[in-house]
N, C-alpha and C. Protein backbone atom coordinates (compact mmCIF):
# COMPACT_ATOMS: atom_id res chain seq x y z
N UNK A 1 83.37 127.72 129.87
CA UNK A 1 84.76 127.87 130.28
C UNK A 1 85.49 126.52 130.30
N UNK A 2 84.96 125.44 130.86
CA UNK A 2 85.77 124.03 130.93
C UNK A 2 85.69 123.52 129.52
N UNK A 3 84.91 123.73 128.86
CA UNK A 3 85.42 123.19 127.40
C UNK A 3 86.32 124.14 126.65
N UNK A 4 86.16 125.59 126.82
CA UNK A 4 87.46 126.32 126.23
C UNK A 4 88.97 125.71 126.86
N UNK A 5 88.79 125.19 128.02
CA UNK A 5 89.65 124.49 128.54
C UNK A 5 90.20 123.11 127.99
N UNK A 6 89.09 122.44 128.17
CA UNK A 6 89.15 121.21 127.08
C UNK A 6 89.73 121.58 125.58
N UNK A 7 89.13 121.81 125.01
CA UNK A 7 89.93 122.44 123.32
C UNK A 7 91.03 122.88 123.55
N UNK A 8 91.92 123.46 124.84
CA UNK A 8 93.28 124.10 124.93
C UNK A 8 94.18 123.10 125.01
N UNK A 9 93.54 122.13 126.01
CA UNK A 9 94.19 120.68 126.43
C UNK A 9 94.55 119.87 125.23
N UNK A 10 93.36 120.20 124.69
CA UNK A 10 93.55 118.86 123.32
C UNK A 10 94.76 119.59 122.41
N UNK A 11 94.07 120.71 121.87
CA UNK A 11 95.39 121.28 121.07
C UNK A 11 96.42 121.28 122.24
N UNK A 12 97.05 121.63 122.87
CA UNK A 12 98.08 121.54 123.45
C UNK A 12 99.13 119.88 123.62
N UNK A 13 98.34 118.75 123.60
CA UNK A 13 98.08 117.46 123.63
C UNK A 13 98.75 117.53 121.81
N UNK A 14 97.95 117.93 121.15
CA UNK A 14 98.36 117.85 119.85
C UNK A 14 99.98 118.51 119.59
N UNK A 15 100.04 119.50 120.13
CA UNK A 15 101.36 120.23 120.40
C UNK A 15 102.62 119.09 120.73
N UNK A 16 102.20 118.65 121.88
CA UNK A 16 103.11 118.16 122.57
C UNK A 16 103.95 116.39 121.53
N UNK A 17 102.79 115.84 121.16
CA UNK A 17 102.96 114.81 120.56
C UNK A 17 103.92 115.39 119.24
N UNK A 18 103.87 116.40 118.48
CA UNK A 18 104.60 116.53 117.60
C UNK A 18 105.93 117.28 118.23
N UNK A 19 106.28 117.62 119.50
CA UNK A 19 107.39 117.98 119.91
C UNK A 19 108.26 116.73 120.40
N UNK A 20 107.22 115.63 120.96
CA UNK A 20 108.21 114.44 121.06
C UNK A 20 108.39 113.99 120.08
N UNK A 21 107.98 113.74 119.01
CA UNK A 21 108.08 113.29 117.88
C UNK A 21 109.37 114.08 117.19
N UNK A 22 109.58 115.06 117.02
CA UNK A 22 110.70 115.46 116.91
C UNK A 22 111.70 116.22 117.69
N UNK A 23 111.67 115.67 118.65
CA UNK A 23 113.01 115.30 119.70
C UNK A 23 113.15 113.47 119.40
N UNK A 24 112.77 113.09 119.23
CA UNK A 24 112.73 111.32 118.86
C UNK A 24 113.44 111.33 117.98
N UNK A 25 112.90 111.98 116.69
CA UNK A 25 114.05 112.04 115.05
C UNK A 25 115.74 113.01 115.18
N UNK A 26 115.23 113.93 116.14
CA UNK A 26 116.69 114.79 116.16
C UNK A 26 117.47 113.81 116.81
N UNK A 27 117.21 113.65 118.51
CA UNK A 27 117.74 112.68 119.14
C UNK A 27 118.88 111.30 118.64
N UNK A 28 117.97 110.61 117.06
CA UNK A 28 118.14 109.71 116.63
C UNK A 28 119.04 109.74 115.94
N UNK A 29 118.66 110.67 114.52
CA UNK A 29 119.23 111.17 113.46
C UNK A 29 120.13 112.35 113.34
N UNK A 30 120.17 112.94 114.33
CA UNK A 30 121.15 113.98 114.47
C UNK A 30 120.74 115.24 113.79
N UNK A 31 119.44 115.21 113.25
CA UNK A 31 119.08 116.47 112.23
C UNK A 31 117.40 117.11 112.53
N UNK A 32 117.26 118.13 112.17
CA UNK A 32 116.13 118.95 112.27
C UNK A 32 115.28 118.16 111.19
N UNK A 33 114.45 117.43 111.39
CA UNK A 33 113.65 116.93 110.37
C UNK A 33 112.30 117.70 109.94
N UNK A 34 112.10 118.62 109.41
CA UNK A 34 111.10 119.76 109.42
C UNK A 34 110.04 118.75 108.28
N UNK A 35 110.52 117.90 107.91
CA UNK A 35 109.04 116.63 107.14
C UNK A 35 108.28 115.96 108.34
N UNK A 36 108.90 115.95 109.58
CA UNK A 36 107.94 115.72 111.15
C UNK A 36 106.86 115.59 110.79
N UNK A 37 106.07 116.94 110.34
CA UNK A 37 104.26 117.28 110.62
C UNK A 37 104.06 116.39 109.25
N UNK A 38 104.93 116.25 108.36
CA UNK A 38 104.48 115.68 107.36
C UNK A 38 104.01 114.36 107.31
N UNK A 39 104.73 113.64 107.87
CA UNK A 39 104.68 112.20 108.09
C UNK A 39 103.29 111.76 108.66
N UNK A 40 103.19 113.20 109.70
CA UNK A 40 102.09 112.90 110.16
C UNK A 40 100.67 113.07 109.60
N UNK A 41 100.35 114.22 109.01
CA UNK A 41 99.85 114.18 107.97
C UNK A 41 99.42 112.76 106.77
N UNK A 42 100.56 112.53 106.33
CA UNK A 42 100.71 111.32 105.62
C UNK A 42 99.74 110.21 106.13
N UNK A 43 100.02 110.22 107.10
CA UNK A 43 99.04 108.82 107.99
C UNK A 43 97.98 109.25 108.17
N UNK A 44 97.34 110.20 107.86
CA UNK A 44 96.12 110.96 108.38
C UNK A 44 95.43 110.69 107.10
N UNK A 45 96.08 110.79 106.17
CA UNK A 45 95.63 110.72 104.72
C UNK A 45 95.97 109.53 104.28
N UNK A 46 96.66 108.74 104.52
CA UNK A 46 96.71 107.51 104.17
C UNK A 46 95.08 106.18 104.47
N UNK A 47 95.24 106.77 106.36
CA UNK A 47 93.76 105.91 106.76
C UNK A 47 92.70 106.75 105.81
N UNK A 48 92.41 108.08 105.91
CA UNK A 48 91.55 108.48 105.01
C UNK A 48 90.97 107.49 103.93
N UNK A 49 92.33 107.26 102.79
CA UNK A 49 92.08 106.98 101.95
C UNK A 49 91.62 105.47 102.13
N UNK A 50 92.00 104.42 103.13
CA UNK A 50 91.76 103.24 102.83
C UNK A 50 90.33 103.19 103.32
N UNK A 51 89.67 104.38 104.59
CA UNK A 51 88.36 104.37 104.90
C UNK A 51 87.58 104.66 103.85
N UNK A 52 87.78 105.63 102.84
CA UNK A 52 86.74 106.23 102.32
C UNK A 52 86.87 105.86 101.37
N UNK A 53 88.14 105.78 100.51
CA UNK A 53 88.31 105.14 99.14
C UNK A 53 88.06 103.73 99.06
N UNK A 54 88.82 102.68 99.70
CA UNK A 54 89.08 101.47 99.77
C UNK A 54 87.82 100.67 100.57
N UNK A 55 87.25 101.69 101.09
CA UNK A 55 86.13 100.91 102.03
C UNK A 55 86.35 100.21 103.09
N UNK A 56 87.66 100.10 103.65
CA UNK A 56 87.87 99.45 104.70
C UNK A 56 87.96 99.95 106.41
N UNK A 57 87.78 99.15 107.02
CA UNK A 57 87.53 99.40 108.66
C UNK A 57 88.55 100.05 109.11
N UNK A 58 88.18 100.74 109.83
CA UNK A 58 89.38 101.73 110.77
C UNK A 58 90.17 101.04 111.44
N UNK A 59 90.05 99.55 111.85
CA UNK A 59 91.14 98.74 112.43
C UNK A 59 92.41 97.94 111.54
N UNK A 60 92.01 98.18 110.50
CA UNK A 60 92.72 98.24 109.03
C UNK A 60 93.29 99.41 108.46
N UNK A 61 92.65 100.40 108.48
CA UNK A 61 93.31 101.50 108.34
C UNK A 61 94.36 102.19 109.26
N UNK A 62 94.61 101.90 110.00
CA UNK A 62 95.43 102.12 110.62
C UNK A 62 96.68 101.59 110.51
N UNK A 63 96.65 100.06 110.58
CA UNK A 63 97.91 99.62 110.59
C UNK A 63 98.67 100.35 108.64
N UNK A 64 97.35 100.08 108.36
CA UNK A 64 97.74 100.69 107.06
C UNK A 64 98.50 101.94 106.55
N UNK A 65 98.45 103.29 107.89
CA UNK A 65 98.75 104.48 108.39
C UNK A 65 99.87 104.12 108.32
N UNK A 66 100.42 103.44 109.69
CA UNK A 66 101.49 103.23 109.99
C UNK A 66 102.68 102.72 108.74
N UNK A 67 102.31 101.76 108.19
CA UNK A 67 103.03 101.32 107.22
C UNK A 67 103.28 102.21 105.81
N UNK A 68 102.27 102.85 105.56
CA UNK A 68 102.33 104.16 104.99
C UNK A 68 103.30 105.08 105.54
N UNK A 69 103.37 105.51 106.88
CA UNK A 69 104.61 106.49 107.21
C UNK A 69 105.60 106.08 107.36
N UNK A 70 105.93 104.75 107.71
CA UNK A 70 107.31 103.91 107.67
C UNK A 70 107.76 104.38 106.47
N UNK A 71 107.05 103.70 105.42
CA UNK A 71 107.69 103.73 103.86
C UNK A 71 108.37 105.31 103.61
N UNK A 72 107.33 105.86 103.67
CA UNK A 72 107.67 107.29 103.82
C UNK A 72 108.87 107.74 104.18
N UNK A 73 109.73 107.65 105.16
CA UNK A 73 110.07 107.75 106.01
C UNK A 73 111.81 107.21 105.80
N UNK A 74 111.55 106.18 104.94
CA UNK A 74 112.34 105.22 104.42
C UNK A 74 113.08 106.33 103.33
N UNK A 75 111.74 106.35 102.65
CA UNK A 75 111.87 107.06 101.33
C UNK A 75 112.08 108.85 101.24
N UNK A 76 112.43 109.02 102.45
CA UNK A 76 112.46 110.44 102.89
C UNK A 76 114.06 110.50 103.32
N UNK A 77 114.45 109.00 104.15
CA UNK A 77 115.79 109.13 104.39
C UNK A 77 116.68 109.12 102.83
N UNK A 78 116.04 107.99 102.42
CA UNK A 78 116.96 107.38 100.71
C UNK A 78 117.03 109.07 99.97
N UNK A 79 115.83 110.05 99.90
CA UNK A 79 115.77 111.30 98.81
C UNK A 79 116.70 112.00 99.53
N UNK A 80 116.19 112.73 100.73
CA UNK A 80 116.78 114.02 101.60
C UNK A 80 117.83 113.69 102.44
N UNK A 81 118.18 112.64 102.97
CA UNK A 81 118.99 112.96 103.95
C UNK A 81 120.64 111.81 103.70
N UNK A 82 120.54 110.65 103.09
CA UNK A 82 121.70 110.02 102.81
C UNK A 82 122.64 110.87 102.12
N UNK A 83 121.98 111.52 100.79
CA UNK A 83 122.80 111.50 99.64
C UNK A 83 123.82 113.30 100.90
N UNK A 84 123.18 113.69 101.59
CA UNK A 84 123.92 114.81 102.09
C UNK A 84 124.74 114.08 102.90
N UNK A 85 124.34 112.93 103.91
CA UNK A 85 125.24 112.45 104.82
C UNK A 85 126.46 111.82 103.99
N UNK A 86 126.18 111.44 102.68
CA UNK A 86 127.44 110.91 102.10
C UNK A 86 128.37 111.78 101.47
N UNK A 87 127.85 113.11 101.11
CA UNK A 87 128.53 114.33 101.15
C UNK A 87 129.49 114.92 102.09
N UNK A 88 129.08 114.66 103.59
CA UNK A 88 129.20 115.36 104.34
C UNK A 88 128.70 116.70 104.53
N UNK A 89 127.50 116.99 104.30
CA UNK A 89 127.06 118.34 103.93
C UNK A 89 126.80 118.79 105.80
N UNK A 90 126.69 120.07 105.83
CA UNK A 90 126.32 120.60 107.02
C UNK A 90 124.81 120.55 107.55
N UNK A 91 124.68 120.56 108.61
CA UNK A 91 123.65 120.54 109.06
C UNK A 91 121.92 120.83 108.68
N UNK A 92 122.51 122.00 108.45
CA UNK A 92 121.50 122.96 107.64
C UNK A 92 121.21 122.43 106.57
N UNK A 93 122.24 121.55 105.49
CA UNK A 93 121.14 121.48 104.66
C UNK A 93 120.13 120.35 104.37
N UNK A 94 119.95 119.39 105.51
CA UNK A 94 119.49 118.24 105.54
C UNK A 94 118.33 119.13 106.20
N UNK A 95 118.02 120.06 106.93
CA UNK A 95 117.05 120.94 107.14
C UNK A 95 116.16 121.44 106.26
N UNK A 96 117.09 121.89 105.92
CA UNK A 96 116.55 122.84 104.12
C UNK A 96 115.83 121.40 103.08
N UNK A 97 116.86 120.47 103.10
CA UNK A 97 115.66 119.50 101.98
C UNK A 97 114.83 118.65 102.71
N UNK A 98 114.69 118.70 103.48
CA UNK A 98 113.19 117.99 104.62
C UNK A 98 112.29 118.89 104.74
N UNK A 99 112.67 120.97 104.43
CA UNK A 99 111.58 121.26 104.12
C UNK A 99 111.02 121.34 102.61
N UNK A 100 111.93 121.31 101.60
CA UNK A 100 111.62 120.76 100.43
C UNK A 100 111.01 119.67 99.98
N UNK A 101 110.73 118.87 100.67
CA UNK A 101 110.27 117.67 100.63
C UNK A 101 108.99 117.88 101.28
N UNK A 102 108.84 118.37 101.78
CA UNK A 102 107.81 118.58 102.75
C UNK A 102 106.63 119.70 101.79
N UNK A 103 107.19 120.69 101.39
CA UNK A 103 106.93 121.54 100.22
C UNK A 103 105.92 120.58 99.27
N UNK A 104 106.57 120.13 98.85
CA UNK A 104 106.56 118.99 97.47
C UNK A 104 105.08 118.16 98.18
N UNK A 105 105.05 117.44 98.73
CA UNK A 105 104.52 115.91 99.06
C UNK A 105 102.94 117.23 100.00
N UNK A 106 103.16 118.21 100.63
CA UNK A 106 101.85 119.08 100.99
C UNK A 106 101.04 119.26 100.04
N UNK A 107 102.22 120.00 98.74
CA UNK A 107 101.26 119.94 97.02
C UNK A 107 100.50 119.28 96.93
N UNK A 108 101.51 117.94 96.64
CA UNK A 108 100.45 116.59 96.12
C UNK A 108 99.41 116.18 96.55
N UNK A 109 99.06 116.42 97.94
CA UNK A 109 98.34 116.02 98.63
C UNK A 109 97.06 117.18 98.15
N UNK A 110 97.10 118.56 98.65
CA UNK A 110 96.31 119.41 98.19
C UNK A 110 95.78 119.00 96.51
N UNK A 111 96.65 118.67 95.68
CA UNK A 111 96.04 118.43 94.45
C UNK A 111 95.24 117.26 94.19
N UNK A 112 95.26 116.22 95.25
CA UNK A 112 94.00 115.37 95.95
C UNK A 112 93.12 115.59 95.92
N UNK A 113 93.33 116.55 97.50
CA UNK A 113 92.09 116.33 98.66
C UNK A 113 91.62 117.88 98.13
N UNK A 114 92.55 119.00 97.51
CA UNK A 114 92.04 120.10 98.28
C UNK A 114 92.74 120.59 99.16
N UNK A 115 92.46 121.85 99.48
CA UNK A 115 92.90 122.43 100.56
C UNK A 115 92.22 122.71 101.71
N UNK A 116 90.68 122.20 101.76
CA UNK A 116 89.73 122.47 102.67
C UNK A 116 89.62 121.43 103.59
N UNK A 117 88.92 121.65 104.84
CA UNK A 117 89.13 120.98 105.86
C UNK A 117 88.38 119.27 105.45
N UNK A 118 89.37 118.40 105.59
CA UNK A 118 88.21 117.15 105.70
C UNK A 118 88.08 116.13 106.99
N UNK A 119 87.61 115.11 106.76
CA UNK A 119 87.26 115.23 108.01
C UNK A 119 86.70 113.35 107.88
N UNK A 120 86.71 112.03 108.63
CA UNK A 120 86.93 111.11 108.42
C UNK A 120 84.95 111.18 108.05
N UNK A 121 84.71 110.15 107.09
CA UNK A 121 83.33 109.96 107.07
C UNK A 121 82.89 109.46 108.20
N UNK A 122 81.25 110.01 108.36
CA UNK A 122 81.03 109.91 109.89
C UNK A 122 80.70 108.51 110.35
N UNK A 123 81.10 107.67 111.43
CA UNK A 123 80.68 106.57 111.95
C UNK A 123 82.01 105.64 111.85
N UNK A 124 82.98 106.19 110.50
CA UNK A 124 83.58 105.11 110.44
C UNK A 124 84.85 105.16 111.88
N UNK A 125 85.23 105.89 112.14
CA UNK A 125 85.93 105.82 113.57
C UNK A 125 85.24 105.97 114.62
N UNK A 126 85.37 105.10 115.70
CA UNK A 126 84.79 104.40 116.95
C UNK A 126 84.62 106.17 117.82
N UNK A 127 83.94 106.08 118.18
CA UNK A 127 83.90 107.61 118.91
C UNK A 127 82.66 107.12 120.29
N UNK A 128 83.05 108.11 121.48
CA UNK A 128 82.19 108.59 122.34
C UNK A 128 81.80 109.91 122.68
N UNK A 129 80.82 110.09 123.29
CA UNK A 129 80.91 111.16 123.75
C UNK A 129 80.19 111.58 125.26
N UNK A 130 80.90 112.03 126.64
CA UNK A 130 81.25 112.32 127.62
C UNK A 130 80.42 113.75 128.00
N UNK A 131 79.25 113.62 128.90
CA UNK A 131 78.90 115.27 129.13
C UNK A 131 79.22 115.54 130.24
N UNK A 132 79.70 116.49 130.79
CA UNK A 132 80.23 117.28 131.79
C UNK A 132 79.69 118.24 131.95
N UNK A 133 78.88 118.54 132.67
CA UNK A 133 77.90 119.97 132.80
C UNK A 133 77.54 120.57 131.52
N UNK A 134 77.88 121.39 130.82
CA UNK A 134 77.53 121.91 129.92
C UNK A 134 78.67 121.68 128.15
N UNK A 135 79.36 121.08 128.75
CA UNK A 135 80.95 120.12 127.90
C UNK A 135 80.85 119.41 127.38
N UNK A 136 80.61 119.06 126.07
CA UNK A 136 80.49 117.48 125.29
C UNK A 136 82.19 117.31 125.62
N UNK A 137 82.70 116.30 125.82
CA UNK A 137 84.13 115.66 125.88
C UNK A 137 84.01 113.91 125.10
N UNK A 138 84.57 114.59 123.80
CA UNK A 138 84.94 113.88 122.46
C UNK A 138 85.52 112.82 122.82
N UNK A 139 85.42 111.18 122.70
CA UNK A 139 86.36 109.98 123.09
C UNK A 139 87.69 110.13 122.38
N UNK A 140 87.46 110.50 121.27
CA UNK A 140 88.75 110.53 120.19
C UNK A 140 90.14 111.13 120.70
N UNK A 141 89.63 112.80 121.10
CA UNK A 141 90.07 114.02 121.65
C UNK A 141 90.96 113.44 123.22
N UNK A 142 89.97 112.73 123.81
CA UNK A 142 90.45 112.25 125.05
C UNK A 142 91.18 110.97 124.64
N UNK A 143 91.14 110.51 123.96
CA UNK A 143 92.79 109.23 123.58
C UNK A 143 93.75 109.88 123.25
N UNK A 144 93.80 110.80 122.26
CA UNK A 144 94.64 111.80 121.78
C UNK A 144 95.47 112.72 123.06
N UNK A 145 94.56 113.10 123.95
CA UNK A 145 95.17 113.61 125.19
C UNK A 145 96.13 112.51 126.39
N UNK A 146 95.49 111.62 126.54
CA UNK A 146 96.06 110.44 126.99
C UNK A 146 97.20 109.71 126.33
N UNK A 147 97.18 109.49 124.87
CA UNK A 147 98.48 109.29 124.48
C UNK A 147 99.72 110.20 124.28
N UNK A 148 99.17 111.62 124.55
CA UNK A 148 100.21 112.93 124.67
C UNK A 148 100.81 112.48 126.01
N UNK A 149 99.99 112.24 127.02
CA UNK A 149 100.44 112.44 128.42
C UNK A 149 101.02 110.54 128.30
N UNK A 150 100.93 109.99 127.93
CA UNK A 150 101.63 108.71 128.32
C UNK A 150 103.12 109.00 127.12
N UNK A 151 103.13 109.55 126.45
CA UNK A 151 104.37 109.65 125.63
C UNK A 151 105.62 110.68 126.09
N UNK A 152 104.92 111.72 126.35
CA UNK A 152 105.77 112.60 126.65
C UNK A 152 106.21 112.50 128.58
N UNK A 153 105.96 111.03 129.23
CA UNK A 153 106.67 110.74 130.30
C UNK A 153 108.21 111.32 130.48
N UNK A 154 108.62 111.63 131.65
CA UNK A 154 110.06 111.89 131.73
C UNK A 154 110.80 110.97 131.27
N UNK A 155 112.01 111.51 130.06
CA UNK A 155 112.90 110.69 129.49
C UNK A 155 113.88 110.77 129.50
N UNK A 156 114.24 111.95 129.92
CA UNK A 156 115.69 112.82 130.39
C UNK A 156 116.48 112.43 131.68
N UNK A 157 117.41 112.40 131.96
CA UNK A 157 118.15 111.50 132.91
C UNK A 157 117.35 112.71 134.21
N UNK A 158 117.43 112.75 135.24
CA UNK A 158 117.76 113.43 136.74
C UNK A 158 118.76 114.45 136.40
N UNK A 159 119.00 115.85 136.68
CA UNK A 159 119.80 116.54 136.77
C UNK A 159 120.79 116.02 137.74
N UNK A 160 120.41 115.50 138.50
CA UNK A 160 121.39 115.06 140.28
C UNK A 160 122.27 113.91 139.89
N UNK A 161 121.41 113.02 138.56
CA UNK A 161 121.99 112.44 137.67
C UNK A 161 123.38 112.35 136.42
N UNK A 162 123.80 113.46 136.25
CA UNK A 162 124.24 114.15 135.06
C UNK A 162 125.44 113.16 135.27
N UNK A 163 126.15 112.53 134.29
CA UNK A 163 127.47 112.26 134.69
C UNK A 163 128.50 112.51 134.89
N UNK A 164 129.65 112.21 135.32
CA UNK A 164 130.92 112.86 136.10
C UNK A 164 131.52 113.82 134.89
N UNK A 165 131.62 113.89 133.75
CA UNK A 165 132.00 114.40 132.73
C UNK A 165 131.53 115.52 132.68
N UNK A 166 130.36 115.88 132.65
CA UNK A 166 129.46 116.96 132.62
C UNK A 166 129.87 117.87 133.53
N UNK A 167 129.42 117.16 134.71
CA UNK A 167 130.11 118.27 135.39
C UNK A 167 131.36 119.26 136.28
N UNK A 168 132.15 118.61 135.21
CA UNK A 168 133.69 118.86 135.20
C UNK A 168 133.58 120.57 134.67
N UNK A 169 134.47 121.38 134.84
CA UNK A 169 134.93 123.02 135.21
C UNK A 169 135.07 123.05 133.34
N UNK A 170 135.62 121.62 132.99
CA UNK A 170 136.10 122.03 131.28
C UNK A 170 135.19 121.82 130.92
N UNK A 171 134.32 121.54 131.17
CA UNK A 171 132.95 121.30 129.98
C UNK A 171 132.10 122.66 130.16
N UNK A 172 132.48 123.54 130.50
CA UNK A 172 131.76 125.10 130.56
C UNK A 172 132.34 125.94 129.29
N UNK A 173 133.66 124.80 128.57
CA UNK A 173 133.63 125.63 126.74
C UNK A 173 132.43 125.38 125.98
N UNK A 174 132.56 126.51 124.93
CA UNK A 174 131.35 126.44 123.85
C UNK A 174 131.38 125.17 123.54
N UNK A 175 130.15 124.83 122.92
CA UNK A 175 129.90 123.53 122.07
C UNK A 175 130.39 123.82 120.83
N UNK A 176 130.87 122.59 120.18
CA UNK A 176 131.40 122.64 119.09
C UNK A 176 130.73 121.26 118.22
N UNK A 177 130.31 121.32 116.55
CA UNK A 177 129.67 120.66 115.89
C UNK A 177 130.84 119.65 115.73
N UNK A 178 130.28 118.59 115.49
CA UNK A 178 131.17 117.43 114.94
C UNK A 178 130.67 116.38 114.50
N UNK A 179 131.04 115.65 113.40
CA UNK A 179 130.83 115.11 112.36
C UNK A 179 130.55 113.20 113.05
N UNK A 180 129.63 112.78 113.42
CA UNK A 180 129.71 111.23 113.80
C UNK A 180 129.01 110.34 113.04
N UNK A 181 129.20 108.92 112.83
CA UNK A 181 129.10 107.89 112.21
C UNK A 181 127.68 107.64 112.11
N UNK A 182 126.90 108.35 112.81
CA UNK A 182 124.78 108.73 112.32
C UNK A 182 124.88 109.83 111.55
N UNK A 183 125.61 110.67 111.59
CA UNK A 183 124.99 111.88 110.94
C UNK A 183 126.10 113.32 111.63
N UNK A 184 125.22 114.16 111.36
CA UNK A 184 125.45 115.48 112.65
C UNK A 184 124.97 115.56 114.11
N UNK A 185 125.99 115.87 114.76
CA UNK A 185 126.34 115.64 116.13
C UNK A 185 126.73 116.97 116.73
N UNK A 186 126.19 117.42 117.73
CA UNK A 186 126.72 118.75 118.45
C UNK A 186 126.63 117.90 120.21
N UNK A 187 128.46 118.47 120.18
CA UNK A 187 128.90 117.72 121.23
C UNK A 187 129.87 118.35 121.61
N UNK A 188 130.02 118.65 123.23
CA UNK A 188 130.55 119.27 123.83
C UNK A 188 131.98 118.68 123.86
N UNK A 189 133.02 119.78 123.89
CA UNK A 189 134.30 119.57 123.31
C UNK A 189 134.91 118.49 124.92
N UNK A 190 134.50 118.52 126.06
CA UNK A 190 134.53 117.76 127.06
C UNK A 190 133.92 116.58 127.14
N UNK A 191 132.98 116.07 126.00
CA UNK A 191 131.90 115.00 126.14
C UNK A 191 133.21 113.83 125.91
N UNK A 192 132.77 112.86 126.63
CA UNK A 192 133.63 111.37 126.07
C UNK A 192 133.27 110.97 124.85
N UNK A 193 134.69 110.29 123.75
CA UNK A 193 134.31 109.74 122.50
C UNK A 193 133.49 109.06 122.71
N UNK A 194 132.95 108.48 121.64
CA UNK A 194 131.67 107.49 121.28
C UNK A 194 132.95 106.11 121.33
């Protein structure tokens, strides 16, 4: 039972990290970035490749990850999302080609690796392992849980907090979309200009 527990935690942990992760890009960018899981992915397969292909240490591969999803990322804004913001296109469709993109770059990858589960060669990432009565508890699994719970800290102001604007009698009209100098913006017809 405590490790069916454990495995809920972790996936859930896994959950959570890709929900801050995109509240981070909407937040930022003003748009539904549905290439999110991708990116992440990307880095998953990126260290892959420098462990298993390249031969190099997991403390290398990593930074290597990272710089891999930057580029990405870069190159995800330059394809999918400028050429609409210089359009002015609606919301939706900077949605629609982040999942096109996302489409695309899953392919490539499958025409790699495959579509079957893989999995880092064994030894080359630092691992422990934790017994708890009858529970192996994975070191990996438990960083992964720990950096869910140190990320997804409260980031949201205090409700008791809200500012004087907010909670003014006129800000109980619908929201209305509007067009700002990042991107797409949904902003209450009471919110103060930028």
């Amino acid at each position: 039972m405590f490790e069916q527990l454990y495995n809920a935690i972790f996936i859930g942990s896994i959950y959570a990290l890709f929900a801050v992760g995109f509240a981070l890009v909407f937040s930022v960018l003003d748009i539904l970035n549905l290439a999110h899981p991708t990116v992440f992915m990307l880095g998953a397969f990126a260290a892959l490749f420098a462990i298993a292909t390249l031969g190099l240490p997991w403390w290398l591969a990593v930074p290597i990850a990272f710089v891999a999803t930057g580029l990405f990322g870069i190159l995800l804004d330059r394809i999918a999302f400028a050429p609409l913001r210089r359009r002015g296109a609606p919301p939706l469709s900077a949605m629609i080609s982040s999942l096109a993109v996302t489409l695309a770059v899953v392919r490539v990858v499958e025409l790699r690796y495959g579509g079957d589960f893989i999995t880092f060669p064994a030894g080359t990432v630092p691992s422990f392992l934790i017994h708890v009565g009858g529970a192996t508890l994975e070191g990996v699994r438990l960083a992964i849980i720990a950096l869910s719970i140190a990320s997804s800290g409260r980031s949201r102001r205090p409700s008791s907090s809200r500012p004087a604007w907010a909670a003014s009698p006129a800000c109980s009209s619908p929201s209305r979309t509007t067009r700002s100098t990042r991107g797409w913006a949904s902003r209450s017809s009471c919110a103060p200009s930028p």
